[in-house]
N, C-alpha and C. Protein backbone atom coordinates (compact mmCIF):
# COMPACT_ATOMS: atom_id res chain seq x y z
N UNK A 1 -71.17 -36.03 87.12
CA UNK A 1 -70.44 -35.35 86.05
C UNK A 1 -70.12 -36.37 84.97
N UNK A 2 -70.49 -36.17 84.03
CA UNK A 2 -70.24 -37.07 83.01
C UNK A 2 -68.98 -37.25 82.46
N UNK A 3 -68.23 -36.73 82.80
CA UNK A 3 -66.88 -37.05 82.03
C UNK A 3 -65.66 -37.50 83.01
N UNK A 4 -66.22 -37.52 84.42
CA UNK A 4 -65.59 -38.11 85.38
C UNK A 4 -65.08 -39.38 84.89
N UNK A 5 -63.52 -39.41 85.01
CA UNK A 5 -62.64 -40.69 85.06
C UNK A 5 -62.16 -40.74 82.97
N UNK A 6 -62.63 -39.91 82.67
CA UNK A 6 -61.72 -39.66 81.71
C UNK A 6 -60.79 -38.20 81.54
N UNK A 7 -59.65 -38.43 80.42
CA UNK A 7 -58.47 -37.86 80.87
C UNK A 7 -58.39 -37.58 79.45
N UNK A 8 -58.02 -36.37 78.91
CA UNK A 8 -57.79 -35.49 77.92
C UNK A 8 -56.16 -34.82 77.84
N UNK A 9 -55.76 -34.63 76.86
CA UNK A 9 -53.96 -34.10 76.59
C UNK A 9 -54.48 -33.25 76.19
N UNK A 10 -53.83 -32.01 76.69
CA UNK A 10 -54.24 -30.92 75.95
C UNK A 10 -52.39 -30.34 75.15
N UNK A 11 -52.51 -30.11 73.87
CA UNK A 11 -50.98 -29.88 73.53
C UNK A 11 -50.61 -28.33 74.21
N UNK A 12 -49.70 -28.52 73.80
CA UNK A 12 -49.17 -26.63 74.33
C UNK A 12 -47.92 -26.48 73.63
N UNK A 13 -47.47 -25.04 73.31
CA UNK A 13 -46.21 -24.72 72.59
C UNK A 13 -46.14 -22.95 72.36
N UNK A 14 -45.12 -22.35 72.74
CA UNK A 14 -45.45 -20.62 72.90
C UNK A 14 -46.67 -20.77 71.54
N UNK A 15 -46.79 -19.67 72.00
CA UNK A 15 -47.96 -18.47 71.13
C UNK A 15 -49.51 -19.20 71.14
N UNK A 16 -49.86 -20.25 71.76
CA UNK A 16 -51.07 -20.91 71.12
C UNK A 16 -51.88 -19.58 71.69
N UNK A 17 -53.31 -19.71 71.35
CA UNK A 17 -53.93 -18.89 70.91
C UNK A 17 -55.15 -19.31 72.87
N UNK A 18 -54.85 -18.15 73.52
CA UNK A 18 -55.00 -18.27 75.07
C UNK A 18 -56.53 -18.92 74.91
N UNK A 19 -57.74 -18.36 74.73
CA UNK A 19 -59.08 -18.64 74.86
C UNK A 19 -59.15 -20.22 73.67
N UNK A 20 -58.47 -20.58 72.58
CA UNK A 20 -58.48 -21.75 72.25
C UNK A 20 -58.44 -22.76 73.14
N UNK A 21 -57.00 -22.46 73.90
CA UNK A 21 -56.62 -23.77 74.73
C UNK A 21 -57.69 -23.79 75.99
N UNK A 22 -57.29 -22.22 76.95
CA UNK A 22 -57.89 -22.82 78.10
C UNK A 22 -59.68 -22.84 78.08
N UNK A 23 -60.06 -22.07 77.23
CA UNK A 23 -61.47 -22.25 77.35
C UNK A 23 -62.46 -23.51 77.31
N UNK A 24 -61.82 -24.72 76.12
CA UNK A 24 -61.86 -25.87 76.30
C UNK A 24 -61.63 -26.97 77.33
N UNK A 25 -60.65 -26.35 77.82
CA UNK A 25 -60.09 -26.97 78.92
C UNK A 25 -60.63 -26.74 80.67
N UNK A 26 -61.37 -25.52 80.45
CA UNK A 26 -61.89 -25.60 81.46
C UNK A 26 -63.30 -26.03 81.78
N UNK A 27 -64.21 -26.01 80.11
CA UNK A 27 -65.36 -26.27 80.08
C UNK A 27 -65.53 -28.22 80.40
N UNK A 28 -64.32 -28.77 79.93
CA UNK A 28 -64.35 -29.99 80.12
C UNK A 28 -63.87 -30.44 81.84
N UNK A 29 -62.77 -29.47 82.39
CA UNK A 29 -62.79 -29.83 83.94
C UNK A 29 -64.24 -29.41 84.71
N UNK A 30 -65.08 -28.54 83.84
CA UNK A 30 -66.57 -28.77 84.50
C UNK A 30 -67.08 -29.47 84.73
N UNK A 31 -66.94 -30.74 83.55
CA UNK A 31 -67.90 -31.60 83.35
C UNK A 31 -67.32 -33.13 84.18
N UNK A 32 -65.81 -32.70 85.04
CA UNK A 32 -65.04 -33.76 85.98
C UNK A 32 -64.03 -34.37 85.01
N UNK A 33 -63.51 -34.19 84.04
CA UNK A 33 -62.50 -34.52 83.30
C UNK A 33 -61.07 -34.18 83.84
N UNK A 34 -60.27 -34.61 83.62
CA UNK A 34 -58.80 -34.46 84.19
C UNK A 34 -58.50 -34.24 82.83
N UNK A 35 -57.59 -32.54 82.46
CA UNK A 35 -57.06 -32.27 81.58
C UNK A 35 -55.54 -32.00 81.53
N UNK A 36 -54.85 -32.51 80.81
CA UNK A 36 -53.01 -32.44 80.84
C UNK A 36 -52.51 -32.04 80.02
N UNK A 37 -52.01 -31.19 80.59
CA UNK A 37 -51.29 -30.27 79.16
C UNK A 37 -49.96 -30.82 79.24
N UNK A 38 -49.27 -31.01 77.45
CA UNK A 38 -48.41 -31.94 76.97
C UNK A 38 -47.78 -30.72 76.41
N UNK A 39 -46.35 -30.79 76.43
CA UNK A 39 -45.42 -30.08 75.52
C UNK A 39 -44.27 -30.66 75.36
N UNK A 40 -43.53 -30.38 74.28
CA UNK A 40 -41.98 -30.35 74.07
C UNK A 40 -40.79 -30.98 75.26
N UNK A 41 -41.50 -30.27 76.15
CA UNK A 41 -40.33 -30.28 77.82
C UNK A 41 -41.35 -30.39 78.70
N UNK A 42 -40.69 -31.13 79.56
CA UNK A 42 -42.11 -30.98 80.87
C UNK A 42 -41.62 -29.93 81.66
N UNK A 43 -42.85 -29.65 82.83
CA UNK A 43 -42.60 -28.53 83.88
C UNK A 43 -42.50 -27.01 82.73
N UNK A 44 -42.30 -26.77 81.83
CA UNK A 44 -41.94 -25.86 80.98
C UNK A 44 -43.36 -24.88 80.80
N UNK A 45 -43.46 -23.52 81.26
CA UNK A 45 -43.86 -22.54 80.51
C UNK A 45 -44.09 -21.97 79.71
N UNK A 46 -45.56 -22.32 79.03
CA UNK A 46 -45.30 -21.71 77.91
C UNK A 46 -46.34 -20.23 77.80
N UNK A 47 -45.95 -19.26 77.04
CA UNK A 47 -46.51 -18.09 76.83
C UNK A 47 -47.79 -18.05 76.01
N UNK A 48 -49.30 -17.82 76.02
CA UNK A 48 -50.09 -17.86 75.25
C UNK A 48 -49.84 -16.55 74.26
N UNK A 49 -50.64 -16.07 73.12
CA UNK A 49 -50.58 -15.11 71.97
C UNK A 49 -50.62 -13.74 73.07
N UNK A 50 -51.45 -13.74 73.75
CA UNK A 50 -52.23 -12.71 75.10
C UNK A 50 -51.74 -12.77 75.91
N UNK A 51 -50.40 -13.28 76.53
CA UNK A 51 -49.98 -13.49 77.97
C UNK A 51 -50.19 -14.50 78.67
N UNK A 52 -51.57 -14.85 78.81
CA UNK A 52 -51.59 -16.01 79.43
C UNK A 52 -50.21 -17.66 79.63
N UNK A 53 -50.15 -17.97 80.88
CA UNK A 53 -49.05 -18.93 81.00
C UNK A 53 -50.16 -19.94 80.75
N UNK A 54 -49.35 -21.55 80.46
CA UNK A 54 -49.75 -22.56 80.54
C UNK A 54 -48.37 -23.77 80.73
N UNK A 55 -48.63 -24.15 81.74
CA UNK A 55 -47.10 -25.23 82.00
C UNK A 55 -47.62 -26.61 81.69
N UNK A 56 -46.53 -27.32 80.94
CA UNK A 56 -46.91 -28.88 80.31
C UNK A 56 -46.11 -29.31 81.88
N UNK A 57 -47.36 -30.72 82.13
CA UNK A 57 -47.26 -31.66 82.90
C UNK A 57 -46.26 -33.32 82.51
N UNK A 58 -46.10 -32.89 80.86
CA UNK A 58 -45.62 -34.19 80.62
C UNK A 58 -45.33 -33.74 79.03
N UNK A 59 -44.21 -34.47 78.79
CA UNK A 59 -43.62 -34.24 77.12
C UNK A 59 -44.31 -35.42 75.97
N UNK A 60 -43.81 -34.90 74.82
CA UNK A 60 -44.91 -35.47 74.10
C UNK A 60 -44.70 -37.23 73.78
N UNK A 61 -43.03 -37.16 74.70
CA UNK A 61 -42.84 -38.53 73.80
C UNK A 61 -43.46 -39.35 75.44
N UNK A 62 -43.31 -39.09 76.54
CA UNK A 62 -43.86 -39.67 77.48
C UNK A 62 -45.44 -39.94 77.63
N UNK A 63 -46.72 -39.43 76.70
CA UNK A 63 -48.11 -39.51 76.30
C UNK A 63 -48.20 -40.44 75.79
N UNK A 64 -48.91 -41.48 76.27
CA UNK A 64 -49.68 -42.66 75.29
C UNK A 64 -51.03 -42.39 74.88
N UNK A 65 -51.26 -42.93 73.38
CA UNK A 65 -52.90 -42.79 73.16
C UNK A 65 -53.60 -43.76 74.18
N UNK A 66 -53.22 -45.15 74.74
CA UNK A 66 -53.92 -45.26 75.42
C UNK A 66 -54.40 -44.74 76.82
N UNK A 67 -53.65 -44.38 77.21
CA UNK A 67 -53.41 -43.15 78.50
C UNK A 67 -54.31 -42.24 78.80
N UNK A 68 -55.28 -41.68 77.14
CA UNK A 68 -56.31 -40.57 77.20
C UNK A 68 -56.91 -40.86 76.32
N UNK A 69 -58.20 -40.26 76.57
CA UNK A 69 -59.69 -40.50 76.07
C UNK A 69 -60.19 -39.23 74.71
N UNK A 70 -59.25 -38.76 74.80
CA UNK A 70 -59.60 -37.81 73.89
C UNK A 70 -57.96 -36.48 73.71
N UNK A 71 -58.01 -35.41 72.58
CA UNK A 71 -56.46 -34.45 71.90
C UNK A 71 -57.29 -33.28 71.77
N UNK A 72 -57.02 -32.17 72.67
CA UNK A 72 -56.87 -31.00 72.03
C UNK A 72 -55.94 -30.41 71.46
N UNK A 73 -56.54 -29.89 70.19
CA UNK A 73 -55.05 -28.78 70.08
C UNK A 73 -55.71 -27.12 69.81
N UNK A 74 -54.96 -26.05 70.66
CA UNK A 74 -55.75 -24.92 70.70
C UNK A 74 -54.71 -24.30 69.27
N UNK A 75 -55.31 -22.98 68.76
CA UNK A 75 -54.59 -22.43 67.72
C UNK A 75 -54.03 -21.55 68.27
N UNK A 76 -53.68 -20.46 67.05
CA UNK A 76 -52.79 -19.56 67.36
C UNK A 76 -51.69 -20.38 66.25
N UNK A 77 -50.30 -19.59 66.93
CA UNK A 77 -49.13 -19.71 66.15
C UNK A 77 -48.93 -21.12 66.69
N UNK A 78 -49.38 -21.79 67.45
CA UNK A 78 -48.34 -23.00 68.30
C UNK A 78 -48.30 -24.18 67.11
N UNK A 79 -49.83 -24.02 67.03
CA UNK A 79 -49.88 -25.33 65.58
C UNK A 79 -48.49 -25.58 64.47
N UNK A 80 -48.20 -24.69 64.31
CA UNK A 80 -46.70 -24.57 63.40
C UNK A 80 -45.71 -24.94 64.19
N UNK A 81 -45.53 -24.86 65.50
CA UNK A 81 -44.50 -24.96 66.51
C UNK A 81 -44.61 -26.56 66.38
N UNK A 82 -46.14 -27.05 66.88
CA UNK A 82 -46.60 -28.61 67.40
C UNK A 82 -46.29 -29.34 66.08
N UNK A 83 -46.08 -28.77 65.01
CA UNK A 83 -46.59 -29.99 64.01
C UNK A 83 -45.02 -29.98 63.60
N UNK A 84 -43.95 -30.19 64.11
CA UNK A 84 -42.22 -30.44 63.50
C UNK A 84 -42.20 -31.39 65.32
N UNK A 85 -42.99 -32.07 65.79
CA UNK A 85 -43.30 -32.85 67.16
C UNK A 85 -43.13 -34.53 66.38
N UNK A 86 -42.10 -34.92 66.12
CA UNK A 86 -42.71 -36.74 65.54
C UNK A 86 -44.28 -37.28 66.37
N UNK A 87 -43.29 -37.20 67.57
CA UNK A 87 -44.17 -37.89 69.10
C UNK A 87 -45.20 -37.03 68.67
N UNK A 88 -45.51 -36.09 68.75
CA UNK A 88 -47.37 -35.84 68.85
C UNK A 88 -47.76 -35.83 67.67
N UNK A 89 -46.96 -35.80 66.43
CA UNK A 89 -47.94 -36.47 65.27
C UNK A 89 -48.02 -38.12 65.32
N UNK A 90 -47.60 -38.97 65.78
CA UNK A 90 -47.56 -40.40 65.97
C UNK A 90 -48.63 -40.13 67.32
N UNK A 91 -48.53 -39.56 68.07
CA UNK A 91 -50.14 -39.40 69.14
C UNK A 91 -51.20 -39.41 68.37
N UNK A 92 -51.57 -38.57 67.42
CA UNK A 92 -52.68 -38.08 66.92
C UNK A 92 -52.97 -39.04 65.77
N UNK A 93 -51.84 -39.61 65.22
CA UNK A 93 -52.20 -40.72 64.11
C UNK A 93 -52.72 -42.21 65.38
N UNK A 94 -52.54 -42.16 66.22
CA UNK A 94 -52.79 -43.52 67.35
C UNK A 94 -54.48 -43.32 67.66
N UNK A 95 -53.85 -41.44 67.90
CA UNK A 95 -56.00 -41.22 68.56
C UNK A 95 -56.63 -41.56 67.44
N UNK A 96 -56.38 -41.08 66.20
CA UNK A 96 -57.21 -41.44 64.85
C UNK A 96 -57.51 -42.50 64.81
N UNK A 97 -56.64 -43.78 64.77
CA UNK A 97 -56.34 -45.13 64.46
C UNK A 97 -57.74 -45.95 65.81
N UNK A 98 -57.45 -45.22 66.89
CA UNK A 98 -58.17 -45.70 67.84
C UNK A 98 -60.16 -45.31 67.94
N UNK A 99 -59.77 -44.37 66.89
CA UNK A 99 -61.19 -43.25 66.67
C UNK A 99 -61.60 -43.04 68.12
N UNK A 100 -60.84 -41.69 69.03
CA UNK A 100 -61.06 -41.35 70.18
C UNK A 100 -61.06 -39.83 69.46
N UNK A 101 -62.01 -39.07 70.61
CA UNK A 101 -61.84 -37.74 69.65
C UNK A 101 -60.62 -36.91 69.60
N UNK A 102 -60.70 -36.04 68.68
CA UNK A 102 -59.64 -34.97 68.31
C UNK A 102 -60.40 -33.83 67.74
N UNK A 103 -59.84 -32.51 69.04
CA UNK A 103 -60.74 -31.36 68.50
C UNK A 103 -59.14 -30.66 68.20
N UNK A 104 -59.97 -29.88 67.40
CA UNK A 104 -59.11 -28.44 66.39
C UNK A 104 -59.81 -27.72 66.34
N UNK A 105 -58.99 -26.34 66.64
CA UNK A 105 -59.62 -25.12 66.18
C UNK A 105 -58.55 -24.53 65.55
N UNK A 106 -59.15 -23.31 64.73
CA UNK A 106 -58.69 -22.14 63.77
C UNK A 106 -57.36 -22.98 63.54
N UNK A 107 -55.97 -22.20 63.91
CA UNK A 107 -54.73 -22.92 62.73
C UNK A 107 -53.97 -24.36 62.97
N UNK A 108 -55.34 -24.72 64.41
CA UNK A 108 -54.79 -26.44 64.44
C UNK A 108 -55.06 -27.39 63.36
N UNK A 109 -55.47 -27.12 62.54
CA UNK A 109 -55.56 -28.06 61.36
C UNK A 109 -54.36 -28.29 60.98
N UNK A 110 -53.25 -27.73 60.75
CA UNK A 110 -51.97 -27.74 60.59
C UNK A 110 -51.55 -28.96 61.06
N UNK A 111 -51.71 -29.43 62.61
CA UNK A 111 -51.15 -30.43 63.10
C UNK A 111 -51.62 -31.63 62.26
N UNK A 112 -53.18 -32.10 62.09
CA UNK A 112 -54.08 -33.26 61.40
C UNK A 112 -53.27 -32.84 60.28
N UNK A 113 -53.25 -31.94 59.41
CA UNK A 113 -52.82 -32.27 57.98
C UNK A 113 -51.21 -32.83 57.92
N UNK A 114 -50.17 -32.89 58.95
CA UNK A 114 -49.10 -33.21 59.17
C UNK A 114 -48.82 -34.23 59.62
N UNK A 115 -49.97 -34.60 60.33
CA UNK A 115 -50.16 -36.12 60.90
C UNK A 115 -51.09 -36.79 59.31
N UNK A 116 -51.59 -36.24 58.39
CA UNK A 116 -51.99 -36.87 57.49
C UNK A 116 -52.85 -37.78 57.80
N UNK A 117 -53.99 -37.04 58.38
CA UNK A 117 -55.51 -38.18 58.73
C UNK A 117 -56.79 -37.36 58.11
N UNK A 118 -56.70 -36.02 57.56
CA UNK A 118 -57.46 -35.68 56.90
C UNK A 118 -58.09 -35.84 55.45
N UNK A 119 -57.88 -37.25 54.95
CA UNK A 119 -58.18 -37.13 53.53
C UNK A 119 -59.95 -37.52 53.95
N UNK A 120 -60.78 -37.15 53.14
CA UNK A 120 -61.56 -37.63 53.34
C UNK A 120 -62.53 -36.74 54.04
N UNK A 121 -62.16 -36.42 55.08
CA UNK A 121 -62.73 -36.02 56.40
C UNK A 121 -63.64 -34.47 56.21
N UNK A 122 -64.35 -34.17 56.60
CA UNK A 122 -65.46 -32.97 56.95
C UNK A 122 -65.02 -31.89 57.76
N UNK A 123 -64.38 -30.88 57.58
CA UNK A 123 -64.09 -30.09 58.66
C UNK A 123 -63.86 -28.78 58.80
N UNK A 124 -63.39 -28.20 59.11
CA UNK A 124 -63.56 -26.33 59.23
C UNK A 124 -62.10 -26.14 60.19
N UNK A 125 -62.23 -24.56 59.79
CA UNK A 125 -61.01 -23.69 60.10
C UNK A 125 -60.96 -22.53 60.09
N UNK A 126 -59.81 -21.57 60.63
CA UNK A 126 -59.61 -20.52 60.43
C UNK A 126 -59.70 -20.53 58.81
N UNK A 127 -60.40 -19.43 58.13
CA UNK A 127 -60.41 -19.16 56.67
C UNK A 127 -59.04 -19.44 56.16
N UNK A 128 -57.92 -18.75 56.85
CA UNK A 128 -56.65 -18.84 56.56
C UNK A 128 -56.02 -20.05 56.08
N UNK A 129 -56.38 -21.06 56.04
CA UNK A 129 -55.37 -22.40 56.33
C UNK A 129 -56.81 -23.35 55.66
N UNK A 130 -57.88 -22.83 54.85
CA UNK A 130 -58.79 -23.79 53.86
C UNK A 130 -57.84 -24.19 53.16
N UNK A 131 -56.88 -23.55 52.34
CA UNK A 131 -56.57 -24.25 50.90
C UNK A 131 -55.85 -25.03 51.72
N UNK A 132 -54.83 -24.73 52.71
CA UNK A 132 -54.00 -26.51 53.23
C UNK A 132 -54.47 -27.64 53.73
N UNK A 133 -56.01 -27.23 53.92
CA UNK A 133 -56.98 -28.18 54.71
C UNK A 133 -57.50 -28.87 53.46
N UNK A 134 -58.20 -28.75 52.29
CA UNK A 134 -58.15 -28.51 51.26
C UNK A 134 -57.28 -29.84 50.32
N UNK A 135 -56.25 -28.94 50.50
CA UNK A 135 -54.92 -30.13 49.54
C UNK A 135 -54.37 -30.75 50.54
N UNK A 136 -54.77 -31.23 51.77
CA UNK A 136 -54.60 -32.19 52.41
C UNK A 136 -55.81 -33.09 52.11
N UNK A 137 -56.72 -33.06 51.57
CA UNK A 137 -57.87 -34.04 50.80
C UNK A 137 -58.94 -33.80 52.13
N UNK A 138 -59.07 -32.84 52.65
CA UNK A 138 -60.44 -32.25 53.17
C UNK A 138 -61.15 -31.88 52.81
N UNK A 139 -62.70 -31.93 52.94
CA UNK A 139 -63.85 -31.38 52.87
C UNK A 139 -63.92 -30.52 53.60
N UNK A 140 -63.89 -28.55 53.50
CA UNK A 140 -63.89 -28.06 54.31
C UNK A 140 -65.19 -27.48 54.19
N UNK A 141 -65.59 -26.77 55.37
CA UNK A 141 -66.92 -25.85 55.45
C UNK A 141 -66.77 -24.74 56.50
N UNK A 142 -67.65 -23.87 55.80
CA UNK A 142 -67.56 -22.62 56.71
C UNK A 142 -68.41 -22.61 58.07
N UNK A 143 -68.02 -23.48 58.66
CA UNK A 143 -69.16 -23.37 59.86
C UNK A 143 -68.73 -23.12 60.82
N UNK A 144 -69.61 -22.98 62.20
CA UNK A 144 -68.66 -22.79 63.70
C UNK A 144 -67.99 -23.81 64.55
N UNK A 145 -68.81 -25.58 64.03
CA UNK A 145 -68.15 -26.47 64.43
C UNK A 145 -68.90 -27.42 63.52
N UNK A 146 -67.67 -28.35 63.27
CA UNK A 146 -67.91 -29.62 62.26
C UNK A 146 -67.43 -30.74 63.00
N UNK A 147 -68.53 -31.64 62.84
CA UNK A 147 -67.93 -32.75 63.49
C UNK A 147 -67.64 -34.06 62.50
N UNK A 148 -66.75 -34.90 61.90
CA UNK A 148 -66.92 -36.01 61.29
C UNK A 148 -66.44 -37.15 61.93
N UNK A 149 -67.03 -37.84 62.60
CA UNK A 149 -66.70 -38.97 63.53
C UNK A 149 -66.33 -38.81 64.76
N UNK A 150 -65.36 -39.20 65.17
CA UNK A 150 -64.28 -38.39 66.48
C UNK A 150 -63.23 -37.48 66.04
N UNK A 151 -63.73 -36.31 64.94
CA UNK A 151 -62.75 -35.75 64.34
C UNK A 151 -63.83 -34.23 64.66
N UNK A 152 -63.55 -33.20 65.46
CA UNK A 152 -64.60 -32.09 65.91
C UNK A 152 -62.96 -30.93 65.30
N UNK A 153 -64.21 -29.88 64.38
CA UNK A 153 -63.46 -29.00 64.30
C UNK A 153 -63.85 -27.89 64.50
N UNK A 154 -62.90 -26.30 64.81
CA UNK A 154 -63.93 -25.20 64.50
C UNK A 154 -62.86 -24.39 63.87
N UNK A 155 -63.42 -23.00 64.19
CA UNK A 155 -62.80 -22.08 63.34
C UNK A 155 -62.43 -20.86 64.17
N UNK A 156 -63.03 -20.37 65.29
CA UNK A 156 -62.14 -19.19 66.18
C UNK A 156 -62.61 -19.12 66.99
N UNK A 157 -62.14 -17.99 68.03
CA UNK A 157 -62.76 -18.03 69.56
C UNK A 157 -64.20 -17.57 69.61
N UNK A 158 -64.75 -17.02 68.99
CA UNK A 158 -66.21 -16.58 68.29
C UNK A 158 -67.49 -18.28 68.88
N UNK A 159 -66.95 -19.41 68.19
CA UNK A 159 -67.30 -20.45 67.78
C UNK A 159 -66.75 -21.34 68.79
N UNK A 160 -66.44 -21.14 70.35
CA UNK A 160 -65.81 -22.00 71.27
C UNK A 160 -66.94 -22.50 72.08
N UNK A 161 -68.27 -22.34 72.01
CA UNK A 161 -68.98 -22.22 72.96
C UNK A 161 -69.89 -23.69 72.30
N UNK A 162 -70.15 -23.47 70.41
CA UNK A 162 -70.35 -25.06 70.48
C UNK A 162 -69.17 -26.21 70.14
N UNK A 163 -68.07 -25.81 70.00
CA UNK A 163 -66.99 -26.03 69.54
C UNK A 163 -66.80 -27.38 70.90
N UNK A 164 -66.58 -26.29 71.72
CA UNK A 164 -66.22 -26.51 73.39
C UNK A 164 -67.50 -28.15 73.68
N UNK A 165 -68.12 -27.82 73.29
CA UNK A 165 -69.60 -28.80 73.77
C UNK A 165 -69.78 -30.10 72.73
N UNK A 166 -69.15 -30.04 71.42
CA UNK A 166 -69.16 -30.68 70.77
C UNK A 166 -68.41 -31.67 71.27
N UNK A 167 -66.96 -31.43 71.12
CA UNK A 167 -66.09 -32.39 71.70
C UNK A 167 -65.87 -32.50 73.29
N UNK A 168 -66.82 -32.74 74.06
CA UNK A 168 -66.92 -32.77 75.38
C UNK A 168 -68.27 -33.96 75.08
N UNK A 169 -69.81 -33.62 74.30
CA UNK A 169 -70.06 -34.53 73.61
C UNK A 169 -69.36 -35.86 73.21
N UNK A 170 -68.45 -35.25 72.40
CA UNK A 170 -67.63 -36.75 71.45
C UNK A 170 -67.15 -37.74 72.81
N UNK A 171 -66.39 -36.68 73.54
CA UNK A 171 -66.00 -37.67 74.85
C UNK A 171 -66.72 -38.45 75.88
N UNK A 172 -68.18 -37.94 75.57
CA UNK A 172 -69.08 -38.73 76.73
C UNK A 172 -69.54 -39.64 75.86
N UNK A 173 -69.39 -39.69 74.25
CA UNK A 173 -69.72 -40.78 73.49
C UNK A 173 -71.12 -40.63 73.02
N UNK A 174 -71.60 -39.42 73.19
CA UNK A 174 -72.98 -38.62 72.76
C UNK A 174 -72.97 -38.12 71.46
């Protein structure tokens, strides 16, 4: 399994968007990855958009970038929740800094433009949230997944399937 012995944070916070988070997350425990979901509070429950539960293993200020190999963040409403987080925007400015990947989908762009690592950068989104992607000094595009460096983005659950493979890619360093 190629991704054996690396370790992925996956964020969490009510409403994220259910098939964002876990679909990623399970396509990468395929491939032998250890995935950890990070929130606010540990042990804590959180509610997906659909019902789905997801409980954080560890809070955001206890996560080191060196600790993991790669950041998801799934969408939905949570992105707005995650991005008022110091600790996981100082995570995601560390993964940047370290150029380890960071995937986003649909309204996780929110978090990167709050952490302020998007100037420059190539990437995609829910349609909704171009112009903030945009006047955060992004290059956006309408595609199903964009990748610019260790920076993988997409745009909805439609688009998880190369989305999902892209940054599972980025992590095997492919």
């Amino acid at each position: 399994m190629r991704l054996q012995g690396k370790r992925i944070l996956a964020a969490v916070d009510a409403e994220f968007e259910d098939l964002e988070l876990w679909y990623p997350i399970i396509r990468l425990q395929e491939e032998g990855a250890e995935v950890v979901l990070v929130g606010a509070k540990k042990e804590e429950t959180y509610i997906g958009k659909y019902g789905v539960p997801a409980t954080s293993e560890l809070t955001f200020s206890e996560a080191k970038a060196e600790g993991f190999d790669g950041v998801l963040i799934p969408g939905g409403w949570a992105p707005d929740k995650l991005r008022r987080y110091p600790e996981l925007l100082d995570f995601v400015r560390e993964m940047d800094k370290q150029k380890k990947p960071i995937g986003q989908i649909c309204h996780a762009g929110w978090v990167l433009i709050s952490a302020g690592i998007l100037t420059g950068k190539q990437v995609t989104s829910t349609p909704g949230i171009k112009d903030d992607m945009v006047n955060a000094g992004a290059v956006w595009h309408d595609k199903d997944v964009v990748v610019d460096g260790h920076i993988i983005s997409s745009r909805r659950p439609p688009d998880l399937a190369p989305y999902a493979k892209a940054f599972a890619d980025a992590v095997a360093g492919e």
